[in-house]
C-alpha atoms as a PDB file:
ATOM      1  CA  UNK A   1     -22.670  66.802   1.233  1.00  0.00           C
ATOM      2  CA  UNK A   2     -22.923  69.301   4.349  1.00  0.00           C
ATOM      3  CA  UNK A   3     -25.507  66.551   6.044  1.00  0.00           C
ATOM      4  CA  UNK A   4     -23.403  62.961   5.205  1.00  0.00           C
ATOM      5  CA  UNK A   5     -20.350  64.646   6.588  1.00  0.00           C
ATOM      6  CA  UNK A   6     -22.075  65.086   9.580  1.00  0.00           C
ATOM      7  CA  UNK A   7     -23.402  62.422   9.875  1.00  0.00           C
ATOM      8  CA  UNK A   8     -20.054  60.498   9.293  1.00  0.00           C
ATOM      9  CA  UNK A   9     -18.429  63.092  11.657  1.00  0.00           C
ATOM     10  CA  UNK A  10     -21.325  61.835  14.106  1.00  0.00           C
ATOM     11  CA  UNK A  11     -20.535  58.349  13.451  1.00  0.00           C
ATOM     12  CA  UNK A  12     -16.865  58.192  14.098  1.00  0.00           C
ATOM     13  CA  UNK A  13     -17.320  60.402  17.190  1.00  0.00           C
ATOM     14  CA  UNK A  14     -19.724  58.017  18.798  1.00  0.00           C
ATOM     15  CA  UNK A  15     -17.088  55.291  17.479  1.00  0.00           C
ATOM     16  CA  UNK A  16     -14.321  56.077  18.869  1.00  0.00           C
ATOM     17  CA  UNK A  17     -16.087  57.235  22.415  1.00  0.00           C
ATOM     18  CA  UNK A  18     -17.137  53.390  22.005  1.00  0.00           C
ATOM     19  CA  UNK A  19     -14.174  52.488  21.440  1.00  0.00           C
ATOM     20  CA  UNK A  20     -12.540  54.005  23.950  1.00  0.00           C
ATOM     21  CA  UNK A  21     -15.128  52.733  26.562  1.00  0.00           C
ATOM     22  CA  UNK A  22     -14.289  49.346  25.396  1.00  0.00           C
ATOM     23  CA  UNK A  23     -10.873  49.311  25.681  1.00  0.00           C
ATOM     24  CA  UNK A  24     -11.022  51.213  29.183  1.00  0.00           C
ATOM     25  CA  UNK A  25     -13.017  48.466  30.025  1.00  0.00           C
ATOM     26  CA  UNK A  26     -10.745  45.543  28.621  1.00  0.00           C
ATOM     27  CA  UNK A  27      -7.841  47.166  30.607  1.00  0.00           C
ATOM     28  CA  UNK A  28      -9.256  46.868  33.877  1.00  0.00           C
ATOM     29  CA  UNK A  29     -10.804  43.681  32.917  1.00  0.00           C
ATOM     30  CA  UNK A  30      -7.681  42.210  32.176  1.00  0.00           C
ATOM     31  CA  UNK A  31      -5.593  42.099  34.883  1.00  0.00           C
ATOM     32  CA  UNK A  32      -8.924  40.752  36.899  1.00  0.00           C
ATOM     33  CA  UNK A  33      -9.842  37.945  34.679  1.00  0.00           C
ATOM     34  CA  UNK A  34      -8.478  34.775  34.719  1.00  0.00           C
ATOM     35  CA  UNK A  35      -8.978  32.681  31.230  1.00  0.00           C
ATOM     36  CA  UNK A  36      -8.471  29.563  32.972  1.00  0.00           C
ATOM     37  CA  UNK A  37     -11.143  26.552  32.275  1.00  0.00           C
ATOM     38  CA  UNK A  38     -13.060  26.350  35.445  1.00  0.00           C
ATOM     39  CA  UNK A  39     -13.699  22.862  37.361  1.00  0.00           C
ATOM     40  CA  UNK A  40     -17.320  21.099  36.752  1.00  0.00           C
ATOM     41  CA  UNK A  41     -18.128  21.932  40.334  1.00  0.00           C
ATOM     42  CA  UNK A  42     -17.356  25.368  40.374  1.00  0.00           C
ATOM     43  CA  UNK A  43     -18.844  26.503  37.670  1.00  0.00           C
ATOM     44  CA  UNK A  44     -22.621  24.608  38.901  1.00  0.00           C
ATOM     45  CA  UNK A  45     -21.403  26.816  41.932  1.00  0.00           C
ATOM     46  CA  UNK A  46     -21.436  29.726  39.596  1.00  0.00           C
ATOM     47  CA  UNK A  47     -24.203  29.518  38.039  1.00  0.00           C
ATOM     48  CA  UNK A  48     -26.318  28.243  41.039  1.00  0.00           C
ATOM     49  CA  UNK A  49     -25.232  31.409  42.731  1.00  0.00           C
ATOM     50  CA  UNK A  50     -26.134  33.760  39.542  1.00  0.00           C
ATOM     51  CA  UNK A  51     -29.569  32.242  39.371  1.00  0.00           C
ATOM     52  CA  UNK A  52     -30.700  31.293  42.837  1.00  0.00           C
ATOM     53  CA  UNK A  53     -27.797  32.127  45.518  1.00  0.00           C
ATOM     54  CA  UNK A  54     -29.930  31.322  48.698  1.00  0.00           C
ATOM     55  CA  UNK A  55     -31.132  27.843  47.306  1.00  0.00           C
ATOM     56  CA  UNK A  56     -28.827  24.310  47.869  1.00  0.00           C
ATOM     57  CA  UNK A  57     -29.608  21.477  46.566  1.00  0.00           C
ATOM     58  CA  UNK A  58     -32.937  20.600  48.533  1.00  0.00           C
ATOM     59  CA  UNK A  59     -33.952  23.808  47.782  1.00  0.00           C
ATOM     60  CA  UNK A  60     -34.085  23.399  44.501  1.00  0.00           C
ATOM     61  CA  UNK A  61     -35.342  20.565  43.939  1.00  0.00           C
ATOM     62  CA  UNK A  62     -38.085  21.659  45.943  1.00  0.00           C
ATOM     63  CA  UNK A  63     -38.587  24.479  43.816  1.00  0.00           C
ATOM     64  CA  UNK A  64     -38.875  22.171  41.087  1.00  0.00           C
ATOM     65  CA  UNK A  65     -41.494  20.154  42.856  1.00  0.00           C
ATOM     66  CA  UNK A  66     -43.205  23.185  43.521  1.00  0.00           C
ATOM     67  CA  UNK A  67     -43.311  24.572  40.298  1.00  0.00           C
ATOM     68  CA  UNK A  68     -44.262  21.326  38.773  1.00  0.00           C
ATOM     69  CA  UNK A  69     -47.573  21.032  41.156  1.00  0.00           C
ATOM     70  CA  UNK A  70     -48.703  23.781  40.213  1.00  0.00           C
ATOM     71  CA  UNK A  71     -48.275  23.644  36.607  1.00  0.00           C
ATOM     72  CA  UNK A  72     -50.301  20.495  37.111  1.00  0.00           C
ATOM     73  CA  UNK A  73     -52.663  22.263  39.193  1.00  0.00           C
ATOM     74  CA  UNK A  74     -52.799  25.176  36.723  1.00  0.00           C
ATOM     75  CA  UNK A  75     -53.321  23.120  33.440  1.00  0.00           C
ATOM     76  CA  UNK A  76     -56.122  20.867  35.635  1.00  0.00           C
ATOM     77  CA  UNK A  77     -58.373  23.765  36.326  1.00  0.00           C
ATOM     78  CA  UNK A  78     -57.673  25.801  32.855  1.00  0.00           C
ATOM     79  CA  UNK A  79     -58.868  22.356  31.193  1.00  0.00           C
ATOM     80  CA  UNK A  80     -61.452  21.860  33.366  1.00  0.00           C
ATOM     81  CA  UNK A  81     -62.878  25.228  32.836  1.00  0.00           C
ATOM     82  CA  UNK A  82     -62.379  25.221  29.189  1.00  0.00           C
ATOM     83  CA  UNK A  83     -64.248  21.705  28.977  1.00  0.00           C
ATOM     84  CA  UNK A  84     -67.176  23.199  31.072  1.00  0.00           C
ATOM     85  CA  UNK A  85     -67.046  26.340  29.207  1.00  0.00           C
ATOM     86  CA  UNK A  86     -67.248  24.937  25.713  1.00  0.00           C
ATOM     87  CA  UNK A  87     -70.231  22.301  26.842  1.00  0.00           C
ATOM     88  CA  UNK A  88     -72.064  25.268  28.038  1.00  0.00           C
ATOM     89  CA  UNK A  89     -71.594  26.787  25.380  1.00  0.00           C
ATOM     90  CA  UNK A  90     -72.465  24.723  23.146  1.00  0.00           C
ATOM     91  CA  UNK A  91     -76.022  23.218  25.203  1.00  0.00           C
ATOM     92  CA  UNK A  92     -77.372  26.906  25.127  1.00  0.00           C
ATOM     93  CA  UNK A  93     -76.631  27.405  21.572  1.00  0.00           C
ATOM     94  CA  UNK A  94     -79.248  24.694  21.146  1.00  0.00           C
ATOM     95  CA  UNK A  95     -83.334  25.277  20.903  1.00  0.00           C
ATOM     96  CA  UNK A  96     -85.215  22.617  22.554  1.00  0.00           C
ATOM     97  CA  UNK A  97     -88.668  21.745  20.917  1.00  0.00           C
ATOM     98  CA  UNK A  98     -90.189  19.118  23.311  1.00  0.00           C
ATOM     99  CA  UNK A  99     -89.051  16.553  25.827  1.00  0.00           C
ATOM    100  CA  UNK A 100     -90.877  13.101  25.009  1.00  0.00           C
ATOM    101  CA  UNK A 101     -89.537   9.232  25.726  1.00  0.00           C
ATOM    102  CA  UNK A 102     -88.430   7.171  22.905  1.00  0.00           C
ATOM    103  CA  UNK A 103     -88.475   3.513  23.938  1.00  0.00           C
ATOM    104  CA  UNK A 104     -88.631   4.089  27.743  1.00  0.00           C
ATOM    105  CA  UNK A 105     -85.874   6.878  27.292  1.00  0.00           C
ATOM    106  CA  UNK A 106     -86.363  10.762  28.262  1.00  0.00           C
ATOM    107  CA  UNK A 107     -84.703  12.688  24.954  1.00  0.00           C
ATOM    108  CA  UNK A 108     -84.767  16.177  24.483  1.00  0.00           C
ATOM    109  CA  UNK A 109     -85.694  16.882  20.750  1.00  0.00           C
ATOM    110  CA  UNK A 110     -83.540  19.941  19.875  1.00  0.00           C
ATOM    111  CA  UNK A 111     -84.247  22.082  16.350  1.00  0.00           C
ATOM    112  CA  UNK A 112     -82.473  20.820  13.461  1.00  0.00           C
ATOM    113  CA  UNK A 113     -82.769  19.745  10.289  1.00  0.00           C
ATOM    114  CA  UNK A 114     -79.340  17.879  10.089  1.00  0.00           C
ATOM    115  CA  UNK A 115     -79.478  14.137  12.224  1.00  0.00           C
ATOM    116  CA  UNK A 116     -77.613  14.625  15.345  1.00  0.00           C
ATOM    117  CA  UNK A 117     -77.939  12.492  18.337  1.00  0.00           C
ATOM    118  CA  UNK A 118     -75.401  12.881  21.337  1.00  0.00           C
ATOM    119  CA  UNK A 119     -75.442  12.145  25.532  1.00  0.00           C
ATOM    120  CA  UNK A 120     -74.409  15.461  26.894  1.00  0.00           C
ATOM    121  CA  UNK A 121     -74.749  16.287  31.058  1.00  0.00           C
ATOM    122  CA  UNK A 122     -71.551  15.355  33.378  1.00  0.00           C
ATOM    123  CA  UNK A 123     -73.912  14.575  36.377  1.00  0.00           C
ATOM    124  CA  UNK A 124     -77.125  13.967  35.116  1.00  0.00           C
ATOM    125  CA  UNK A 125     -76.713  13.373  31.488  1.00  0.00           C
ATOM    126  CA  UNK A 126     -79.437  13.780  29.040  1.00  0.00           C
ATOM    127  CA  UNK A 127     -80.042  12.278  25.503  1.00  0.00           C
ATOM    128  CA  UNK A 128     -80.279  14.600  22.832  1.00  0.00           C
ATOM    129  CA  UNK A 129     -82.045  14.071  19.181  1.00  0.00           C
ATOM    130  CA  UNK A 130     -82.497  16.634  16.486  1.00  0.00           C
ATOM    131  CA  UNK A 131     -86.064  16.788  14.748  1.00  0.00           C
ATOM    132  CA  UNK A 132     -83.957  15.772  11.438  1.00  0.00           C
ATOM    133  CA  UNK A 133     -83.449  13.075  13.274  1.00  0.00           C
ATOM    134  CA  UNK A 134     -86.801  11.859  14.033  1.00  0.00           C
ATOM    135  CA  UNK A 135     -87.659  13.019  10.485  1.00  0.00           C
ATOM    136  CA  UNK A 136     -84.925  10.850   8.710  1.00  0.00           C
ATOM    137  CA  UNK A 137     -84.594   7.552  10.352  1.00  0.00           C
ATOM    138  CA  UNK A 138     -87.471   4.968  10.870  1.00  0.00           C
ATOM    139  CA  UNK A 139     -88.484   3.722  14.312  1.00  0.00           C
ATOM    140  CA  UNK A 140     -85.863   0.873  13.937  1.00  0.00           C
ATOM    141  CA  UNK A 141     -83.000   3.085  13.204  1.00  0.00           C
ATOM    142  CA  UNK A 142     -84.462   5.163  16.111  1.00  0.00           C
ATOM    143  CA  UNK A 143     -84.249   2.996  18.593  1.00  0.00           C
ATOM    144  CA  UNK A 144     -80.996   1.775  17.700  1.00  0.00           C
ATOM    145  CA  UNK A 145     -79.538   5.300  18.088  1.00  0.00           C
ATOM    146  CA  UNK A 146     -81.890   5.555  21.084  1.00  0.00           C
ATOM    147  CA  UNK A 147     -80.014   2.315  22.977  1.00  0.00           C
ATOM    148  CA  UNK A 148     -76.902   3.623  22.067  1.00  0.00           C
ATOM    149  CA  UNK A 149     -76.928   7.043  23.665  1.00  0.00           C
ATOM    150  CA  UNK A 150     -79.005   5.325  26.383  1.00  0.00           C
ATOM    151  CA  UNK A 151     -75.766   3.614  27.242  1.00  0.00           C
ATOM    152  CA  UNK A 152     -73.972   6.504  27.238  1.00  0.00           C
ATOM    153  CA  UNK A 153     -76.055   8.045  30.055  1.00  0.00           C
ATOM    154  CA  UNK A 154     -75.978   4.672  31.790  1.00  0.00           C
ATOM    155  CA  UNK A 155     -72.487   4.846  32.414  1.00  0.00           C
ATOM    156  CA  UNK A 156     -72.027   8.716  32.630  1.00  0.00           C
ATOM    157  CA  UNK A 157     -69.707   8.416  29.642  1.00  0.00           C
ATOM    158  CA  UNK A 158     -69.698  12.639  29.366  1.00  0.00           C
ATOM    159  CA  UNK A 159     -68.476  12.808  32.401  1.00  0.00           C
ATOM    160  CA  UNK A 160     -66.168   9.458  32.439  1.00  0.00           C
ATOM    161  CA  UNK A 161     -64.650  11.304  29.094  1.00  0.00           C
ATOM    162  CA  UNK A 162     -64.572  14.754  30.661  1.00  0.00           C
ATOM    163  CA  UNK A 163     -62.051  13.318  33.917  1.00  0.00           C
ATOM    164  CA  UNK A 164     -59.775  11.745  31.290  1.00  0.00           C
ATOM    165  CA  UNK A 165     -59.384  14.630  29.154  1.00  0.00           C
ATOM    166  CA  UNK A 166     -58.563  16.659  32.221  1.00  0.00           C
ATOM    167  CA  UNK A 167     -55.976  14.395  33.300  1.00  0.00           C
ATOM    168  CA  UNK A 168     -54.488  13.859  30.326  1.00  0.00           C
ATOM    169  CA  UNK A 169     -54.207  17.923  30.293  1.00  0.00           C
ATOM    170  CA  UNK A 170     -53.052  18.220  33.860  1.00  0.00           C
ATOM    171  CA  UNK A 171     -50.316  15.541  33.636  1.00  0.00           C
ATOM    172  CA  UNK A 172     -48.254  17.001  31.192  1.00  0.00           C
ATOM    173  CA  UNK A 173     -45.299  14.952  31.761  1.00  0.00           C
ATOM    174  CA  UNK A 174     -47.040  11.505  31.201  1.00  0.00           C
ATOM    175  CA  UNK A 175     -48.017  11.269  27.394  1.00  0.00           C
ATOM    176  CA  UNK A 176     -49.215   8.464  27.258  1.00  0.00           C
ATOM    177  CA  UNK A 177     -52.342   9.335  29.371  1.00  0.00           C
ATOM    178  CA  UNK A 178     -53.860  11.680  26.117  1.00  0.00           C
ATOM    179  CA  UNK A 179     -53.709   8.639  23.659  1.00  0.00           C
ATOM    180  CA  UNK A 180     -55.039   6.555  26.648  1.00  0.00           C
ATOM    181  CA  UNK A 181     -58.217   9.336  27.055  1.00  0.00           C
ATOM    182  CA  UNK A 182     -58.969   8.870  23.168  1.00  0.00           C
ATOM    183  CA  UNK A 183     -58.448   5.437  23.052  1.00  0.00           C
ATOM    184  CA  UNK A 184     -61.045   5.498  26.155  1.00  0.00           C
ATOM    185  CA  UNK A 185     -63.394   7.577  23.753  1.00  0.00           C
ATOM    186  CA  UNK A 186     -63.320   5.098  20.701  1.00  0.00           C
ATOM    187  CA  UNK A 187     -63.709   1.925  23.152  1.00  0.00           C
ATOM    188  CA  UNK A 188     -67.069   3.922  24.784  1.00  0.00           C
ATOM    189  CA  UNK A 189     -68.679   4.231  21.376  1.00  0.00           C
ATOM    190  CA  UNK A 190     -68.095   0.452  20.466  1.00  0.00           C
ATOM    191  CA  UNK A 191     -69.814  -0.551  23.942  1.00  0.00           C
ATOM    192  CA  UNK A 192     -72.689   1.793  22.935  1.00  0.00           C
ATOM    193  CA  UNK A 193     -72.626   0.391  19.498  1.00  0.00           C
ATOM    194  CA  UNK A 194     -72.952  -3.436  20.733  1.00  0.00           C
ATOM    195  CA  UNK A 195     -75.557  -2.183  23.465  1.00  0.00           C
ATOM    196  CA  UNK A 196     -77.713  -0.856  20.422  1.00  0.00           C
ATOM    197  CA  UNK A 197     -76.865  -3.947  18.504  1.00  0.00           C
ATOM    198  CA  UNK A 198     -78.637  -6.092  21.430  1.00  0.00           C
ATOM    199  CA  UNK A 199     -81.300  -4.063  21.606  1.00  0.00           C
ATOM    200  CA  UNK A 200     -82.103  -4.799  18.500  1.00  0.00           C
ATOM    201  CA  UNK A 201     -82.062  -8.374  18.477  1.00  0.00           C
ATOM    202  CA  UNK A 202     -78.503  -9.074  17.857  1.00  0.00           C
ATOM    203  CA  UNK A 203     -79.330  -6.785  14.452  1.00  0.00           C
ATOM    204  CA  UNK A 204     -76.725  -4.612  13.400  1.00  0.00           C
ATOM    205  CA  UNK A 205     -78.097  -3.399  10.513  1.00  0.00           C
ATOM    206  CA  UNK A 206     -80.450  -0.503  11.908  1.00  0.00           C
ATOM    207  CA  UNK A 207     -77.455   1.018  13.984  1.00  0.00           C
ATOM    208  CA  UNK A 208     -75.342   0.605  10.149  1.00  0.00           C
ATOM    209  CA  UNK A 209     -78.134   2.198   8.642  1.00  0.00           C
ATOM    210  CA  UNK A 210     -78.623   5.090  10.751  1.00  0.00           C
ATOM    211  CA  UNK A 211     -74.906   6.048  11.309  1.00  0.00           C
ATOM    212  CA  UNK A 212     -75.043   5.931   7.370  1.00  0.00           C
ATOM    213  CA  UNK A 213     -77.799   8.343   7.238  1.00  0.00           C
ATOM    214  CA  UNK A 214     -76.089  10.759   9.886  1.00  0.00           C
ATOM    215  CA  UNK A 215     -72.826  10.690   7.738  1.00  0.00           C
ATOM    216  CA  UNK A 216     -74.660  11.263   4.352  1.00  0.00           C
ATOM    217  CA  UNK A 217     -76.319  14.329   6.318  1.00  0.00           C
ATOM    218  CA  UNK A 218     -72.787  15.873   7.057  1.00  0.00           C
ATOM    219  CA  UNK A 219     -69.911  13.790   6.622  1.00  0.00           C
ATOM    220  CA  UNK A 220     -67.642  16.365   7.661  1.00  0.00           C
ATOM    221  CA  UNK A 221     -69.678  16.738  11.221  1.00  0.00           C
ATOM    222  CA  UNK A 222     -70.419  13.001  11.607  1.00  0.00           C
ATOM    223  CA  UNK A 223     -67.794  10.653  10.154  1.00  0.00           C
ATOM    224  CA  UNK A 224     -67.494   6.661  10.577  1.00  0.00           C
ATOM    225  CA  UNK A 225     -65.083   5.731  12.327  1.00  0.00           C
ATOM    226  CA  UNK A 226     -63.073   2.694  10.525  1.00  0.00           C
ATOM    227  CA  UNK A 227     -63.275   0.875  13.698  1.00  0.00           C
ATOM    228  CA  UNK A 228     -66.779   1.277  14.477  1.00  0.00           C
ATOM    229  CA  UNK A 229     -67.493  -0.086  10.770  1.00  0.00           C
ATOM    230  CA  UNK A 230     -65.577  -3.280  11.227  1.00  0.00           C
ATOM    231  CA  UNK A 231     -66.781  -3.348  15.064  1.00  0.00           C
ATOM    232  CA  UNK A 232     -70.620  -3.717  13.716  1.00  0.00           C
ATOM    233  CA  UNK A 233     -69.679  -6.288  10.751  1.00  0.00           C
ATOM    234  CA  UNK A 234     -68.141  -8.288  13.197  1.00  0.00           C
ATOM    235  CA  UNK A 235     -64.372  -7.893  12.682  1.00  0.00           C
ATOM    236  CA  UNK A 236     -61.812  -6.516  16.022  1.00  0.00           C
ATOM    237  CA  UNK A 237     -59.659  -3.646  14.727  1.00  0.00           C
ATOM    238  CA  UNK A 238     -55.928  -4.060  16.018  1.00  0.00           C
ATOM    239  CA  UNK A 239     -54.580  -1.971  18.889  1.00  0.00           C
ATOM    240  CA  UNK A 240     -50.860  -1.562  20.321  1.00  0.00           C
ATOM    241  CA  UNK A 241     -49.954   0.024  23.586  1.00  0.00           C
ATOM    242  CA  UNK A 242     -47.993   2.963  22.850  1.00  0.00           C
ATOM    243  CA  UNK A 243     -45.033   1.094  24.089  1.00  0.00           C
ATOM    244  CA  UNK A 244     -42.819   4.230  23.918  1.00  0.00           C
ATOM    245  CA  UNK A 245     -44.786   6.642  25.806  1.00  0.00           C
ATOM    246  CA  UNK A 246     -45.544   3.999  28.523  1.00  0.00           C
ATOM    247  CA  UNK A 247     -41.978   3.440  28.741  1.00  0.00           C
ATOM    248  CA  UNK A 248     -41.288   7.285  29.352  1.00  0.00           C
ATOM    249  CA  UNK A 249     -44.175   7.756  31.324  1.00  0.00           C
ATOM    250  CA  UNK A 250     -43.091   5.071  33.825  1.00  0.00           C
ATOM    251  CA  UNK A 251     -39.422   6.554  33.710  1.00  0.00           C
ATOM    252  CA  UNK A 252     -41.139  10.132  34.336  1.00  0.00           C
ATOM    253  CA  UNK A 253     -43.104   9.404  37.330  1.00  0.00           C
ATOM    254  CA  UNK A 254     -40.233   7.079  38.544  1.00  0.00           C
ATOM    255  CA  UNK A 255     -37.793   9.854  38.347  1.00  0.00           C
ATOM    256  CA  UNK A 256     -40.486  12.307  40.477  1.00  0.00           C
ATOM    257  CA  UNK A 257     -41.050   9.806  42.684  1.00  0.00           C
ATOM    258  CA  UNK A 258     -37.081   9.034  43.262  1.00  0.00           C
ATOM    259  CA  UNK A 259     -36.711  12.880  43.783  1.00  0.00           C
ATOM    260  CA  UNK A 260     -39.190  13.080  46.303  1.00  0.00           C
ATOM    261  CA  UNK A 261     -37.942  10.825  48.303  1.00  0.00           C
ATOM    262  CA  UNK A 262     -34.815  11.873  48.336  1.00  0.00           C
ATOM    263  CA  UNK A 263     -35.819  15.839  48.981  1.00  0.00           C
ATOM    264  CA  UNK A 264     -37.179  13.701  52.310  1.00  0.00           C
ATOM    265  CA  UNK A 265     -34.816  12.035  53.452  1.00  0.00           C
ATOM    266  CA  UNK A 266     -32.510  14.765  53.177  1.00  0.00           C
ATOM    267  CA  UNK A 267     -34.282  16.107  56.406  1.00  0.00           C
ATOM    268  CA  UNK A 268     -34.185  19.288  57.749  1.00  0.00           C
ATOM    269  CA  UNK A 269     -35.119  22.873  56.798  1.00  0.00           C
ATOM    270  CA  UNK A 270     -34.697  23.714  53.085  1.00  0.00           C
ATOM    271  CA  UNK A 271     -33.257  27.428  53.234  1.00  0.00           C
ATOM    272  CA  UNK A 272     -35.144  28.574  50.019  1.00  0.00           C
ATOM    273  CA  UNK A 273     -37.182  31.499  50.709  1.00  0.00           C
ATOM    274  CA  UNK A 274     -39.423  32.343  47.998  1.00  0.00           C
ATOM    275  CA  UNK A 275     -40.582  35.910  48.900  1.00  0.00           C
ATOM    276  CA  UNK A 276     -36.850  36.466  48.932  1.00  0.00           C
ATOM    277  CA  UNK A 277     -36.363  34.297  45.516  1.00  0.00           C
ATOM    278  CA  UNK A 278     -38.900  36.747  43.843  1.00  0.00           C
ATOM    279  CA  UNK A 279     -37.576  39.900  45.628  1.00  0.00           C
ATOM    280  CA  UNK A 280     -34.141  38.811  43.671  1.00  0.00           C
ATOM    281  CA  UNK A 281     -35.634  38.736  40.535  1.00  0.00           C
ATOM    282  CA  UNK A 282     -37.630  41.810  40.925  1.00  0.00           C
ATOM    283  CA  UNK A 283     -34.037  43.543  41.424  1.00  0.00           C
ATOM    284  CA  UNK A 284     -33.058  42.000  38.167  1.00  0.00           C
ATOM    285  CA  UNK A 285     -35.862  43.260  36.273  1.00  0.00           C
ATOM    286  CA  UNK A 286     -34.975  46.728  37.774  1.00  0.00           C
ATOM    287  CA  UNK A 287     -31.980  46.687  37.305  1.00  0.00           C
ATOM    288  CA  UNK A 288     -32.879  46.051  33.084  1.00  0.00           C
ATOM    289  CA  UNK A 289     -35.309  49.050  33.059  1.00  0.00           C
ATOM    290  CA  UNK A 290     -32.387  51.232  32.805  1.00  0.00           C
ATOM    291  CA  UNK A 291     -30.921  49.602  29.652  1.00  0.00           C
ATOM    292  CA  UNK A 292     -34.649  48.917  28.003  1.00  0.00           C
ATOM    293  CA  UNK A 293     -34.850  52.612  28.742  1.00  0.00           C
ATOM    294  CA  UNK A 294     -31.482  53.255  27.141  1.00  0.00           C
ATOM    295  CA  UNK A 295     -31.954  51.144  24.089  1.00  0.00           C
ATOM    296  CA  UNK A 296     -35.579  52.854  23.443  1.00  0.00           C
ATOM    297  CA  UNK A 297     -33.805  56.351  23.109  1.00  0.00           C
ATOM    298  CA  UNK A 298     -30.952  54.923  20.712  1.00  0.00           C
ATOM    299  CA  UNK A 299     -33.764  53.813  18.538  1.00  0.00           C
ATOM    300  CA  UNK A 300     -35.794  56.853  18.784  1.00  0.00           C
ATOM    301  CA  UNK A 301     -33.239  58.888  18.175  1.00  0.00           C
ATOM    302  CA  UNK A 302     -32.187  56.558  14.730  1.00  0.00           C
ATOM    303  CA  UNK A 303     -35.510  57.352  14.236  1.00  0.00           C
ATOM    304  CA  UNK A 304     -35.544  61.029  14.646  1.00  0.00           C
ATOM    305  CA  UNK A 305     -31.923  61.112  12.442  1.00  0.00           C
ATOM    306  CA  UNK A 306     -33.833  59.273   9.610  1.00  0.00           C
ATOM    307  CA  UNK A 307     -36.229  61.518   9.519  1.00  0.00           C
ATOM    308  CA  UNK A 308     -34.140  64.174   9.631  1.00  0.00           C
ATOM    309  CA  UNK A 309     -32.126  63.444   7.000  1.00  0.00           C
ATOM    310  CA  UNK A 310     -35.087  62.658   4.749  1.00  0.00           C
ATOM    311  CA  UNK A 311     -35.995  66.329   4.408  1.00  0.00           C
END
């Protein structure tokens, strides 16, 4: 019992020094306080002088400009890199057995045993086949899957794909661009397929038959696309606009647009100063440390009273 009455002597000690710290506080509070609603415009005052007292109006909206360039900066180059990274990745991973041409085009055979065939190379893009490849499909299939990557490296489609993607990424505030990219990707595989499809006499049936093979191989890898089936027996697969993200993507890039012009015509020196904007909140995050340090040593010390009354 000696230890819980201390503890509960402890408690209402520290409770009524809170106390009393509270209520010294709401005393001089009170007759400096005013409980009256404030006006719309003074209380955007307020708060534009809590969070950035040196900036007006131009100034913050050219913060906001700022900040959004280089978040699209930012995300540009961290996609970019990432794209280049994972490509790299993935072309040294592979073990190149020979370099021959396959119907007048240069392919890299790569080791394999599972049918792959893919254009890879942003500038000079190569054609890639796996020796289960050339093992499981006949010459016909072959050079089916042959004029179909071909026209892929016509066209630079890796690197075509690679720009989109990075857009997409880097313009954030435009959604509609990343449905846009893929719908880019599925229409570049139905030009390949119909540029196989002539080269082989208006014959769809070895491109069917191969991509049939490469999905019985690994249908999780490969996969059909339904639209690429219908595309090669002849049928068009609807497609809608995303209506809805074009709509917000035009009222996006309307709004920026709108706000930069007006930031310019506004004229004039804009008195935000950054150094001084980060200096500010460099004093707030000072001026924290002292309660982060204070709220570590209540904890520690909970922790050091549980501990102590466990023995």
């Amino acid at each position: 019992m000696g230890k819980a009455r201390s503890v509960l002597a402890l408690q209402l000690l520290l409770a009524a020094v809170g106390l009393g710290a509270v209520g010294l506080g709401a005393a001089i509070a009170a007759g400096r306080l005013s409980l009256a609603p404030p006006s719309l415009p003074a209380l955007l005052e307020a708060c534009q002088r809590a969070l950035l007292p040196d900036a007006g109006v131009a100034g913050v909206l050219s913060l906001l400009l700022g900040v959004l360039a280089f978040a699209v900066l930012g995300r540009t180059l961290w996609s970019a890199a990432g794209q280049l990274r994972a490509s790299r990745r993935v072309l040294r991973a592979l073990r190149v057995v020979e370099r021959r041409t396959i119907d007048g085009q240069p392919v890299t055979v790569i080791d394999g045993m599972r049918p792959v065939a893919f254009c890879a190379g942003l500038l000079r893009p190569r054609v890639y086949v796996s020796t289960g490849t050339l093992a499981t499909l006949n010459d016909v299939e072959l050079g089916a899957v042959i004029a179909h990557e071909r026209h892929h490296a016509r066209l630079r489609d890796p690197l075509r794909l690679f720009l989109a993607r990075v857009i997409a990424d880097g313009l954030f505030f435009v959604p509609a661009l990343r449905p846009l990219s893929e719908r880019y990707a599925a229409l570049a595989e139905l030009a390949a397929d119909r540029a196989a499809v002539r080269a082989s006499r208006d014959d769809a049936a070895p491109l069917a038959s191969a991509l049939l093979s490469f999905e019985a191989a690994d249908p999780a890898v490969v996969g059909i696309a339904p639209e690429r089936v219908d595309h090669l027996m002849g049928e068009r697969a609807p497609w809608q606009l995303p209506a809805a993200l074009l709509a917000w993507a035009l009222v996006a890039v309307t709004a920026l647009v709108v706000v930069a012009l007006r930031l310019q015509a506004m004229g004039g020196a804009v008195d935000l100063n950054v150094p001084l904007l980060v200096a500010q909140s460099c004093m707030v995050l000072m001026a924290s440390i002292p309660l982060a340090i204070g709220a570590a040593m209540l904890v520690r010390a909970r922790l050091s009273l549980g501990r102590w009354l466990k023995r």
